[in-house]
PDB file of N, CA and C in Angstrom:
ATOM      1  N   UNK A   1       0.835  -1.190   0.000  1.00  0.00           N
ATOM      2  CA  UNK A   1       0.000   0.000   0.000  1.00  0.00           C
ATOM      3  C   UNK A   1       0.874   1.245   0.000  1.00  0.00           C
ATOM      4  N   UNK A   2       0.251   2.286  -0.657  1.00  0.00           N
ATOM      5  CA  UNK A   2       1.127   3.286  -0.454  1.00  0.00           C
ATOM      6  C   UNK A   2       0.312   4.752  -0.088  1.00  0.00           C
ATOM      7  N   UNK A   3       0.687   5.016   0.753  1.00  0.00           N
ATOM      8  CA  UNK A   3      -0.533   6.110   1.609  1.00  0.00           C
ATOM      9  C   UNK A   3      -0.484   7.725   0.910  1.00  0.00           C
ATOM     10  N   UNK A   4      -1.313   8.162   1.798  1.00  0.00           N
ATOM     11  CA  UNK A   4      -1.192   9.809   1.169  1.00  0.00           C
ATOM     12  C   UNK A   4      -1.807  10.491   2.322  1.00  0.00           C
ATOM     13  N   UNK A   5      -0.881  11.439   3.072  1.00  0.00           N
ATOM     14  CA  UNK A   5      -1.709  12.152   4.076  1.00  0.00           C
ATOM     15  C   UNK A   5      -2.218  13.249   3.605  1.00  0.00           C
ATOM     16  N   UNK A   6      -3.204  14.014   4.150  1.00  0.00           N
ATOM     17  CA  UNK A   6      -3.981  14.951   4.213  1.00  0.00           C
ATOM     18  C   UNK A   6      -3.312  15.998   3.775  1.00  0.00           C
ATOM     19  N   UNK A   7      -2.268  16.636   3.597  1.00  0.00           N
ATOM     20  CA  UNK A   7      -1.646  17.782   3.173  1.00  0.00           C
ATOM     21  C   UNK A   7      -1.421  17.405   2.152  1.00  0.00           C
ATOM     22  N   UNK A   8      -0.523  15.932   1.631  1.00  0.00           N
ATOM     23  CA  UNK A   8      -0.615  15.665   0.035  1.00  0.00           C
ATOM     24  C   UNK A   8      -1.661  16.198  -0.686  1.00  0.00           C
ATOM     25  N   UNK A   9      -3.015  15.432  -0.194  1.00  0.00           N
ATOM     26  CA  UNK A   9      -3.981  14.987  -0.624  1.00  0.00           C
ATOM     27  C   UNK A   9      -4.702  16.789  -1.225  1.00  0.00           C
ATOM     28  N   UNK A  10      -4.411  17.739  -0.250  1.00  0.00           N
ATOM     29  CA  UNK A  10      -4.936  18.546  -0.113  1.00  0.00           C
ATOM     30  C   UNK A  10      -4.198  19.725  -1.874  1.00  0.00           C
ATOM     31  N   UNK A  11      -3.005  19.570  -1.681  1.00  0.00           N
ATOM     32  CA  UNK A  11      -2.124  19.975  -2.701  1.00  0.00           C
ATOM     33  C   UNK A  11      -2.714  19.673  -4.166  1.00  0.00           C
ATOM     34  N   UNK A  12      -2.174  18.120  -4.167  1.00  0.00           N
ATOM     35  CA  UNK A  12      -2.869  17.343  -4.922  1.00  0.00           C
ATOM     36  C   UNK A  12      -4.128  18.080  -5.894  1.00  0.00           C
ATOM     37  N   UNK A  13      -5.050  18.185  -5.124  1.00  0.00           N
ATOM     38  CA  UNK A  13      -6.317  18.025  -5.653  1.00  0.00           C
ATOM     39  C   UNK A  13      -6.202  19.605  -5.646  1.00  0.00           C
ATOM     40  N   UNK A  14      -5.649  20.663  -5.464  1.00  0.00           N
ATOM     41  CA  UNK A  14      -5.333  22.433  -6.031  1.00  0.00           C
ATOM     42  C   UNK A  14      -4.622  21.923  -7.537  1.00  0.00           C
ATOM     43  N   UNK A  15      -3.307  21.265  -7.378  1.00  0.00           N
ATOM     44  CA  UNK A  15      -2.659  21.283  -8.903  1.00  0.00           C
ATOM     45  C   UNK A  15      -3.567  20.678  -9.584  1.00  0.00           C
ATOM     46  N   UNK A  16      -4.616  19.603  -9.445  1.00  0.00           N
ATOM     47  CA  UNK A  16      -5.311  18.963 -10.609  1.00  0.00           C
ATOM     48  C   UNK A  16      -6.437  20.404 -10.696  1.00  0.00           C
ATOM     49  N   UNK A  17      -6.817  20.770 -10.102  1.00  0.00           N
ATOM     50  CA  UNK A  17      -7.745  21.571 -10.327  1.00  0.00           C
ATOM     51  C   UNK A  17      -6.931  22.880 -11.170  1.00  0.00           C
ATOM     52  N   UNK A  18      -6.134  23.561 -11.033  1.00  0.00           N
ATOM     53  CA  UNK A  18      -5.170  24.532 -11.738  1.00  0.00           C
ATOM     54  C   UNK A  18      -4.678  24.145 -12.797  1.00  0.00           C
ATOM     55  N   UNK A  19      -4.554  22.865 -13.429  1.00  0.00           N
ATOM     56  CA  UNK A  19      -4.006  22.004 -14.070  1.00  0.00           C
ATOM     57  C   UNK A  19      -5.883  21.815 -15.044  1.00  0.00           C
ATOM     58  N   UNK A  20      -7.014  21.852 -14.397  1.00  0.00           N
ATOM     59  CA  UNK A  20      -7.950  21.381 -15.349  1.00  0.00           C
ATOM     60  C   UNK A  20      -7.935  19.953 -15.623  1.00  0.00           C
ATOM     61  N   UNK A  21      -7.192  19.211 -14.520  1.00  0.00           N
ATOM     62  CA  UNK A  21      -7.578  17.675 -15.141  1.00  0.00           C
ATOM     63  C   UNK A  21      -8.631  17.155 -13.988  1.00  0.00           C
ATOM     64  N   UNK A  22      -9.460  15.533 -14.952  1.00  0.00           N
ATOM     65  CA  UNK A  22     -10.629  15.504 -14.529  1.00  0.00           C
ATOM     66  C   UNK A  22     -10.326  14.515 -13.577  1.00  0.00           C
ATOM     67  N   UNK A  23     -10.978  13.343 -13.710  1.00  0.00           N
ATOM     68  CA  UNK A  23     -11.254  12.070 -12.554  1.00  0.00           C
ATOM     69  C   UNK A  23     -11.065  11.088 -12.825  1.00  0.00           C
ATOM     70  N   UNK A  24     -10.440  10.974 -14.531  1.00  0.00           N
ATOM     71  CA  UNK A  24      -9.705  10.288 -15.045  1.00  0.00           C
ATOM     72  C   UNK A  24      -8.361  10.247 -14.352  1.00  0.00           C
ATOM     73  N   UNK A  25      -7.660  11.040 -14.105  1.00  0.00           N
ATOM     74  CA  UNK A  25      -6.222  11.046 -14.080  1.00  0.00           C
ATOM     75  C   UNK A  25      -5.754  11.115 -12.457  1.00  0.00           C
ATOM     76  N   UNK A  26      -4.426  10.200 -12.198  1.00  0.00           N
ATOM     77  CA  UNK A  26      -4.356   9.929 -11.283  1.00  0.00           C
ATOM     78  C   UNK A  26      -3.143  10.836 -10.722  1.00  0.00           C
ATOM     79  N   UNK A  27      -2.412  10.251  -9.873  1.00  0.00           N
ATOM     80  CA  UNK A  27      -0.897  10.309  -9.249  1.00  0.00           C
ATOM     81  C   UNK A  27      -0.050   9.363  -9.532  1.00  0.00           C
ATOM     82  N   UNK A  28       1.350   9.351 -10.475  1.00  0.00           N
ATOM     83  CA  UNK A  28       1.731   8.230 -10.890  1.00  0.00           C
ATOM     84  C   UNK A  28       2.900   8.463  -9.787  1.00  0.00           C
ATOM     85  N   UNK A  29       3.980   7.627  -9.073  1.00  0.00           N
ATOM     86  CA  UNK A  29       4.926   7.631  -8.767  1.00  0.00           C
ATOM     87  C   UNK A  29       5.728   6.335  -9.266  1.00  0.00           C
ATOM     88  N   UNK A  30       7.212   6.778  -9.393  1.00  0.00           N
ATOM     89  CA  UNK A  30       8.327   6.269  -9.318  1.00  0.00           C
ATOM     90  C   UNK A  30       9.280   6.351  -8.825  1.00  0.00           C
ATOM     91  N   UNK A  31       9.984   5.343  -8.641  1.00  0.00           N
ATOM     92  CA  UNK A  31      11.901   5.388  -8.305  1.00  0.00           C
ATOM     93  C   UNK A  31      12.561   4.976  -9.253  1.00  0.00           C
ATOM     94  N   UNK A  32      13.455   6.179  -9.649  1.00  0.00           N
ATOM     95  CA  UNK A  32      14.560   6.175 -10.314  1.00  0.00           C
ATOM     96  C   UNK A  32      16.004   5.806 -10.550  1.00  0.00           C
ATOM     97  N   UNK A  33      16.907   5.626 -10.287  1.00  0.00           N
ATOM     98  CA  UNK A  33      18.467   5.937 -10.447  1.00  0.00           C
ATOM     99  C   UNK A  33      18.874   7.353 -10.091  1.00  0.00           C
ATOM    100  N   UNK A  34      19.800   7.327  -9.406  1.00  0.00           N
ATOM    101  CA  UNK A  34      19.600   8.803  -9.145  1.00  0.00           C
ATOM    102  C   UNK A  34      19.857   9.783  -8.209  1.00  0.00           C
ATOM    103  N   UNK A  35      20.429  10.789  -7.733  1.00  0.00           N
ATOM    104  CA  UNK A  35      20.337  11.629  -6.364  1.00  0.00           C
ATOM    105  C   UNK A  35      21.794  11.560  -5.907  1.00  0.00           C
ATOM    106  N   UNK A  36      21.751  11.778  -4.542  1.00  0.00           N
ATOM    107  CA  UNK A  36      22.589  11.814  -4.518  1.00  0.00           C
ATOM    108  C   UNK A  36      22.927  10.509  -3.307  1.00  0.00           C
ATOM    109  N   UNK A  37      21.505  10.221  -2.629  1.00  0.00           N
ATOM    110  CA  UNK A  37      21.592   9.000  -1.847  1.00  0.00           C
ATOM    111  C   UNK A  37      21.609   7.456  -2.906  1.00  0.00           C
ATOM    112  N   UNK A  38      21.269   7.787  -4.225  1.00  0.00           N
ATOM    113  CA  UNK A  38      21.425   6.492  -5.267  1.00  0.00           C
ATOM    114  C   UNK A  38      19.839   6.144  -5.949  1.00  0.00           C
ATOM    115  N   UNK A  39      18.758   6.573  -4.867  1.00  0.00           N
ATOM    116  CA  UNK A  39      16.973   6.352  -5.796  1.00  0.00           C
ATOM    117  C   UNK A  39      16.721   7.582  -5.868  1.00  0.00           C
ATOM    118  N   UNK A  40      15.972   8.414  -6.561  1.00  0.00           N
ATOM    119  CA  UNK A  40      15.062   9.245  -6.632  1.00  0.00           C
ATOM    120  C   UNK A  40      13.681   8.889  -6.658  1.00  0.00           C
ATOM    121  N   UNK A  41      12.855   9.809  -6.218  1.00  0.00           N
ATOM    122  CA  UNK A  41      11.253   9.658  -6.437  1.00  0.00           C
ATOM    123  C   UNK A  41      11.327  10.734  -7.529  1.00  0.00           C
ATOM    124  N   UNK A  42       9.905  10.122  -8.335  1.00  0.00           N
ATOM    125  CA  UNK A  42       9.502  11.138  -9.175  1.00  0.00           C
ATOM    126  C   UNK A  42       7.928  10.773  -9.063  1.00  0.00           C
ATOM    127  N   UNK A  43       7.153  11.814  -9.462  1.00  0.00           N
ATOM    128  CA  UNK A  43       5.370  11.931  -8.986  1.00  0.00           C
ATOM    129  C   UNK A  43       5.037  12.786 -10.375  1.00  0.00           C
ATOM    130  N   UNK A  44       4.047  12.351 -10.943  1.00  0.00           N
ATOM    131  CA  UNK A  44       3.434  13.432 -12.035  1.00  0.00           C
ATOM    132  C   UNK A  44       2.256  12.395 -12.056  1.00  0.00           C
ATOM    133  N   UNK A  45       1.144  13.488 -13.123  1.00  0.00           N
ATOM    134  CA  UNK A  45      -0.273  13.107 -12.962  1.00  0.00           C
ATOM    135  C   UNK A  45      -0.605  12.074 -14.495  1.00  0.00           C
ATOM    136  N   UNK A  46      -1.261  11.069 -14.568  1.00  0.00           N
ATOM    137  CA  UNK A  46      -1.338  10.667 -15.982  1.00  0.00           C
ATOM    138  C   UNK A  46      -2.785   9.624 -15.688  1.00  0.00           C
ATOM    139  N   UNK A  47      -2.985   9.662 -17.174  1.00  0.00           N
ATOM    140  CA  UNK A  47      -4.362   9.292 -16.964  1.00  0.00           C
ATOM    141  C   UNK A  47      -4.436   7.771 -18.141  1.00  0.00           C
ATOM    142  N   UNK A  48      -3.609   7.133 -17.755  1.00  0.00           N
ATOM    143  CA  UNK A  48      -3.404   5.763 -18.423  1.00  0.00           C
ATOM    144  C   UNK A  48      -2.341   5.228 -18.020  1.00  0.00           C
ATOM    145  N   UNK A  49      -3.071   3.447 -18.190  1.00  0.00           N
ATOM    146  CA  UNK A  49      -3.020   2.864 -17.351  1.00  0.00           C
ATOM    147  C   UNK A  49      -1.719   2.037 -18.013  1.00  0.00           C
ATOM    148  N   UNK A  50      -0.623   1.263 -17.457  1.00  0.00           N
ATOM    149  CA  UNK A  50       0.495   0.584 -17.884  1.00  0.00           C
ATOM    150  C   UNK A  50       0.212  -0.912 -17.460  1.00  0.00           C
ATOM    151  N   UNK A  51       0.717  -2.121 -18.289  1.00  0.00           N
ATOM    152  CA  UNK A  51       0.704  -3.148 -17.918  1.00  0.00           C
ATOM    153  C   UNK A  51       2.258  -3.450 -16.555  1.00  0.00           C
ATOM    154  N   UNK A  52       1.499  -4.138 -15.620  1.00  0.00           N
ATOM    155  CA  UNK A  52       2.623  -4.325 -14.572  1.00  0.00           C
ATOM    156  C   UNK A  52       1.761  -3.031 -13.453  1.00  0.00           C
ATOM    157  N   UNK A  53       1.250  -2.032 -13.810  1.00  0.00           N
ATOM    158  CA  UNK A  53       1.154  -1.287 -12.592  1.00  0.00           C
ATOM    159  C   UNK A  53       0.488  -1.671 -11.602  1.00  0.00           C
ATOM    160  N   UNK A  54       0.669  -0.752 -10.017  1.00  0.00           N
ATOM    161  CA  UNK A  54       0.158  -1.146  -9.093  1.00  0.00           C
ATOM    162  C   UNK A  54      -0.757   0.134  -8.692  1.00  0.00           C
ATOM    163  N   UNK A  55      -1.843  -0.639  -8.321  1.00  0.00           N
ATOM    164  CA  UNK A  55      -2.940   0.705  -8.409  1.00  0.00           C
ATOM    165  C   UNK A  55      -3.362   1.039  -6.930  1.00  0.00           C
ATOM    166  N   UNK A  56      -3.147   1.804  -5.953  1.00  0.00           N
ATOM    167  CA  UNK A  56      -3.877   2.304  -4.622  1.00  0.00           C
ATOM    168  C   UNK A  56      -4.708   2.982  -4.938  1.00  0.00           C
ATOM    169  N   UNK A  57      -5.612   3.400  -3.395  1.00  0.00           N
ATOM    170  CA  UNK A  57      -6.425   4.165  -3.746  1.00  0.00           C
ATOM    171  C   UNK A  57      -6.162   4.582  -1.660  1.00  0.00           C
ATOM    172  N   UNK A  58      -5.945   5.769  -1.820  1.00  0.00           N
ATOM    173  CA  UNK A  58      -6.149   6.191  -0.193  1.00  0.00           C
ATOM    174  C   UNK A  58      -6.633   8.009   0.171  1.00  0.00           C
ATOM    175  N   UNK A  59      -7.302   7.751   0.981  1.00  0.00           N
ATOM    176  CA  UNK A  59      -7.886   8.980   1.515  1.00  0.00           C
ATOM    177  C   UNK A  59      -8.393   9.822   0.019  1.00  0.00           C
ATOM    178  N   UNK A  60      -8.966   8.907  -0.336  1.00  0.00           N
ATOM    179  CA  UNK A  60      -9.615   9.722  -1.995  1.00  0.00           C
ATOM    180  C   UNK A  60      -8.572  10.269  -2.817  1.00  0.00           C
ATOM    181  N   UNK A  61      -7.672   9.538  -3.005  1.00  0.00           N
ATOM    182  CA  UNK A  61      -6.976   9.989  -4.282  1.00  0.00           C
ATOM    183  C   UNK A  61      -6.352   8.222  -4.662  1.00  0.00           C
ATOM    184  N   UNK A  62      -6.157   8.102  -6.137  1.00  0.00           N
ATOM    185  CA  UNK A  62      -5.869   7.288  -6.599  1.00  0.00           C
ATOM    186  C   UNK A  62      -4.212   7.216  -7.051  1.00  0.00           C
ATOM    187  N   UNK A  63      -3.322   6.756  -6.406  1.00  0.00           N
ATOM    188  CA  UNK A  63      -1.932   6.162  -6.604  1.00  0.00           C
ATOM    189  C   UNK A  63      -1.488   5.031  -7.403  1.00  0.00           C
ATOM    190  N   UNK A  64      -0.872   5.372  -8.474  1.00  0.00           N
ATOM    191  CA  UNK A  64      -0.417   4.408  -9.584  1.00  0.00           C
ATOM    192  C   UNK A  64       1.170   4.204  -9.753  1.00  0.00           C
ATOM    193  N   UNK A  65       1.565   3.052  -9.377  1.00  0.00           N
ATOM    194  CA  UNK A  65       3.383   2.849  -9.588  1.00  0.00           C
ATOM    195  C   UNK A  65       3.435   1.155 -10.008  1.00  0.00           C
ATOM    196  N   UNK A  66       4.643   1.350 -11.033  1.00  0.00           N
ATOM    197  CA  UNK A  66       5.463  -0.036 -11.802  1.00  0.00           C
ATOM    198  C   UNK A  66       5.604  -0.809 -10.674  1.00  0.00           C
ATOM    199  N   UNK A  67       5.599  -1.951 -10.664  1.00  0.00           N
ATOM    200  CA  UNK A  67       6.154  -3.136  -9.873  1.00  0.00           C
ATOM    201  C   UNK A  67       7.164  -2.843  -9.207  1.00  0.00           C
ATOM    202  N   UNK A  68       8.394  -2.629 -10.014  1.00  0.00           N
ATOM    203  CA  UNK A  68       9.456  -2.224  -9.386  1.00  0.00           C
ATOM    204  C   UNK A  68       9.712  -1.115  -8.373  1.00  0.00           C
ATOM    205  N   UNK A  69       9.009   0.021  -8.761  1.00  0.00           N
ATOM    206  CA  UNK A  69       8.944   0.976  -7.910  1.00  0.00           C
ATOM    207  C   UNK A  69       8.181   0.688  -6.726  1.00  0.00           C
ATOM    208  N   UNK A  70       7.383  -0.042  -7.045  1.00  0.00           N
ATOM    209  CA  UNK A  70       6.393  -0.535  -5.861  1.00  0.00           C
ATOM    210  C   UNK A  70       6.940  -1.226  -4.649  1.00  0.00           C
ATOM    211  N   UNK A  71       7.860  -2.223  -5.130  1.00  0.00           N
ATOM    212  CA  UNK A  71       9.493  -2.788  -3.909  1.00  0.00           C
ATOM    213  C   UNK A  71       9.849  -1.733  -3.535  1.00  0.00           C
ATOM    214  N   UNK A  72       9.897  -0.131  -3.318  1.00  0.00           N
ATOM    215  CA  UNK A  72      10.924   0.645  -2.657  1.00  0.00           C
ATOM    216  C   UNK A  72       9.810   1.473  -1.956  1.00  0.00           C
ATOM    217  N   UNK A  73       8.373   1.708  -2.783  1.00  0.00           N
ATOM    218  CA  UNK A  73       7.829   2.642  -1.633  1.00  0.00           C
ATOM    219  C   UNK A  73       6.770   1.548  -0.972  1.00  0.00           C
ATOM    220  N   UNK A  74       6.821   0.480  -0.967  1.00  0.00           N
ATOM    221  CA  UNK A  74       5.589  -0.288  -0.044  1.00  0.00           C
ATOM    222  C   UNK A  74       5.334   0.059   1.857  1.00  0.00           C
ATOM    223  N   UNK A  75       4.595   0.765   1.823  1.00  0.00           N
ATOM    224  CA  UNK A  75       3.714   1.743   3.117  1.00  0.00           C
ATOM    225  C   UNK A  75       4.603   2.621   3.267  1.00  0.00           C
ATOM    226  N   UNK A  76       4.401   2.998   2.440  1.00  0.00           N
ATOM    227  CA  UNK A  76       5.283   4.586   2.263  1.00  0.00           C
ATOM    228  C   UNK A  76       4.561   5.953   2.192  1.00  0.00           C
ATOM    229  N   UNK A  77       4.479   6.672   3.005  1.00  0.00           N
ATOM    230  CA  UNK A  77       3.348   7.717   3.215  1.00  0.00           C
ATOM    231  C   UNK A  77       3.524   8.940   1.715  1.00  0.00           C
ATOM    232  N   UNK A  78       3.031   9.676   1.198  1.00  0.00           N
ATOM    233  CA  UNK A  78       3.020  10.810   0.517  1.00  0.00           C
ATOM    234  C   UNK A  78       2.963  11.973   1.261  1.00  0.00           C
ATOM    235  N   UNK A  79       3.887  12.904   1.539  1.00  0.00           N
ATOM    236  CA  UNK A  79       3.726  13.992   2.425  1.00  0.00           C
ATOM    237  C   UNK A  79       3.504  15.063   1.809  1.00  0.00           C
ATOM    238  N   UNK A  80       3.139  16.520   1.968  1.00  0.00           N
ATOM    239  CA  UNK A  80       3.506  17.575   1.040  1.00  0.00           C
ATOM    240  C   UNK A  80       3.988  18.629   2.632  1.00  0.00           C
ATOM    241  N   UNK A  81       4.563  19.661   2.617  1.00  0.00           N
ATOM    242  CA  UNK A  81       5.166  20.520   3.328  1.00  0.00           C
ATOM    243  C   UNK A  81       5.891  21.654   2.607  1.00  0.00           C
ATOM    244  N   UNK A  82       4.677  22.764   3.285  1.00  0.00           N
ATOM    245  CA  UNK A  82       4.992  24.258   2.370  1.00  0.00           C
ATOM    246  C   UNK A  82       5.371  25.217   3.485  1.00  0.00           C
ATOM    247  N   UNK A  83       6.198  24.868   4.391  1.00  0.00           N
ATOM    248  CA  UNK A  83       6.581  25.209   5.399  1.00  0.00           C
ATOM    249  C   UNK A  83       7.416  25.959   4.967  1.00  0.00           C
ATOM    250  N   UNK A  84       8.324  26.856   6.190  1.00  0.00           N
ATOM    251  CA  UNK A  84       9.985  27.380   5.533  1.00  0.00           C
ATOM    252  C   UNK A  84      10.745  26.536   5.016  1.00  0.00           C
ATOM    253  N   UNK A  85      10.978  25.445   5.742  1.00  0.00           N
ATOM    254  CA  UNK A  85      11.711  24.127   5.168  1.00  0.00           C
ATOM    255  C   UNK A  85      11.528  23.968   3.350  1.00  0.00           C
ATOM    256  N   UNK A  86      10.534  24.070   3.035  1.00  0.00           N
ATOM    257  CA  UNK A  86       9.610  24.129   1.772  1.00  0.00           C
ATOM    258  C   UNK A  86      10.210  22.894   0.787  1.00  0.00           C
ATOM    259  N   UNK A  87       9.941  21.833   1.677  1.00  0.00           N
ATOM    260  CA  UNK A  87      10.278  20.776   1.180  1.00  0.00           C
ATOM    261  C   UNK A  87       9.411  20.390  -0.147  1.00  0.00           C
ATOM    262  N   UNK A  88       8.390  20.819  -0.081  1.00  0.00           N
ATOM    263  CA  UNK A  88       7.292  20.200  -0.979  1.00  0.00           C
ATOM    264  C   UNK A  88       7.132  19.216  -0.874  1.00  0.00           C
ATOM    265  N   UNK A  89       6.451  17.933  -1.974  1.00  0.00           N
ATOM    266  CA  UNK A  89       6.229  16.384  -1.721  1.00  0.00           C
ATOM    267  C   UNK A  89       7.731  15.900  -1.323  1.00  0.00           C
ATOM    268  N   UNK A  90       7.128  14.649  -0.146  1.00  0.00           N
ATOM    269  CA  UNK A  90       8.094  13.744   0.023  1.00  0.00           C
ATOM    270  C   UNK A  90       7.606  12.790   0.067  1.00  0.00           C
ATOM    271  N   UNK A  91       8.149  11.579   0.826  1.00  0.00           N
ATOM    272  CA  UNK A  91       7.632  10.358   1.110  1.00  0.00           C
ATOM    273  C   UNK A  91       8.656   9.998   2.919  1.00  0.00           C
ATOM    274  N   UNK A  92       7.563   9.680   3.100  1.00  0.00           N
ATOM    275  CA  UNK A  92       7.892   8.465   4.643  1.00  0.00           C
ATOM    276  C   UNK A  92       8.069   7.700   4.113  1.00  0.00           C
ATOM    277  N   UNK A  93       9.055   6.855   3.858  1.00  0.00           N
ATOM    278  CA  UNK A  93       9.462   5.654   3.843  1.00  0.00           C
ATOM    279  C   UNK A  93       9.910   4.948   4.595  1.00  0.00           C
ATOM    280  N   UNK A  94       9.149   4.031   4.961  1.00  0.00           N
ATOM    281  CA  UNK A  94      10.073   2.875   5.993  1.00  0.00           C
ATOM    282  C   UNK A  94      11.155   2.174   5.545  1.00  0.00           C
ATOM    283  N   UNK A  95      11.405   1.759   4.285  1.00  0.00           N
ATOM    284  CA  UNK A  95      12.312   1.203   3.494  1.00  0.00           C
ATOM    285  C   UNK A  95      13.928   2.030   3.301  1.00  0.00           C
ATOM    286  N   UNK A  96      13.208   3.039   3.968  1.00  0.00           N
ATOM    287  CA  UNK A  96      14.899   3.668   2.917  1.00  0.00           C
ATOM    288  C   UNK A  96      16.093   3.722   4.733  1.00  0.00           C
ATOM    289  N   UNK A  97      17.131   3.412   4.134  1.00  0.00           N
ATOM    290  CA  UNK A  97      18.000   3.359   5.155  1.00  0.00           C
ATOM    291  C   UNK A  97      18.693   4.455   5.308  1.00  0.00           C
ATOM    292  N   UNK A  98      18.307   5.201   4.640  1.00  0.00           N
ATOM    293  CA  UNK A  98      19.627   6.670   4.508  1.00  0.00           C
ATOM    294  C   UNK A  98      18.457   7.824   3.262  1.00  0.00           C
ATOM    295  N   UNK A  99      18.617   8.783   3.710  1.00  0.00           N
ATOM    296  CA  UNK A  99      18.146  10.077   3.031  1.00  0.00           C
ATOM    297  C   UNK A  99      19.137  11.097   2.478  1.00  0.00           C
ATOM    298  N   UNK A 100      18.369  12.013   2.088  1.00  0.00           N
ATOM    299  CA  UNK A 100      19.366  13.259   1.301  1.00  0.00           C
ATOM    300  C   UNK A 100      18.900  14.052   2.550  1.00  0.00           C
ATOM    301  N   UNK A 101      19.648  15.729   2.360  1.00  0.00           N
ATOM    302  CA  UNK A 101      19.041  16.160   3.047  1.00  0.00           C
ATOM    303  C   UNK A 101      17.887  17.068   2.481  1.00  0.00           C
ATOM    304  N   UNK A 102      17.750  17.247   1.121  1.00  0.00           N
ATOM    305  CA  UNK A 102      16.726  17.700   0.809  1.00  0.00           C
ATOM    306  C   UNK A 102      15.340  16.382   0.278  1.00  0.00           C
ATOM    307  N   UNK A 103      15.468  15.750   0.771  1.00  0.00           N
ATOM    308  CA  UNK A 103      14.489  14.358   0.656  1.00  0.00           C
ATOM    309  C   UNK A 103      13.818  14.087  -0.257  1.00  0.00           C
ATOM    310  N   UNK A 104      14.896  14.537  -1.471  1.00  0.00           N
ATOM    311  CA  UNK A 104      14.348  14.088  -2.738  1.00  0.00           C
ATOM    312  C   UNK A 104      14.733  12.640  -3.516  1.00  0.00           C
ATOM    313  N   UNK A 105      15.444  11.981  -2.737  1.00  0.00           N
ATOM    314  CA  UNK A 105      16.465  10.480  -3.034  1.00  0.00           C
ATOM    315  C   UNK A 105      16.877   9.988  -1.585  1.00  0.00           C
ATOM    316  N   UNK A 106      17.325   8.628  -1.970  1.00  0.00           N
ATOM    317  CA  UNK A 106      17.221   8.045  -0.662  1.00  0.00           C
ATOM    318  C   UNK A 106      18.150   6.214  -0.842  1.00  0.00           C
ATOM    319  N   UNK A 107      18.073   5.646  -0.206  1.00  0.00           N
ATOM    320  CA  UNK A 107      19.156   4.381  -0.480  1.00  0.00           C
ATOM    321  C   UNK A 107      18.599   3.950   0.613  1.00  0.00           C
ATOM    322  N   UNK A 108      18.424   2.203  -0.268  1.00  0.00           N
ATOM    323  CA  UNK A 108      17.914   0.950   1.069  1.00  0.00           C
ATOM    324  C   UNK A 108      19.106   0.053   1.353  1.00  0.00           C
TER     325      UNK A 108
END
């Protein structure tokens, strides 16, 4: 499973709305190659569907990721934070053994 708290969720659903997309289109995430801890996340919105994907659905929004990516964020929260910090999206991950310090990549 891969979660989404309430501030994601809240973000989220401003960019789809500013953005004009409908109820078709979801939240796709992935992990990459990458960073400077060795994975990156990446998140964008798409509204079709891939063979192999894994489909959530939490706190009313719908989460879509590859198999593979799916091994690195399994119960992995979606955060957003527009704080000073101004991290923007991250992820809780229980999986990752080491972070960046801007928590955009990460290593298990």
């Amino acid at each position: 499973m891969i979660f989404v708290a309430d501030s994601a969720k809240a973000k989220i659903n401003e960019l789809m709305q500013e953005a004009h997309l409908d109820s078709t289109h979801f939240v796709r995430v992935s992990v990459t190659s990458g960073g400077c801890s060795g994975l990156s996340y990446n998140m964008d919105f798409d509204n079709e569907s891939r063979e192999n994907d894994q489909v959530f659905e939490d706190n009313g929004l719908k989460v879509v990721t590859d198999l593979k990516s799916f091994l690195y964020l399994f119960n992995s929260t979606l955060e957003f934070s527009g704080g000073l910090e101004g991290k923007g999206f991250y992820f809780q991950n229980p999986n990752a053994s080491r972070t960046c310090g801007c928590g955009e990549s990460f290593a298990v």
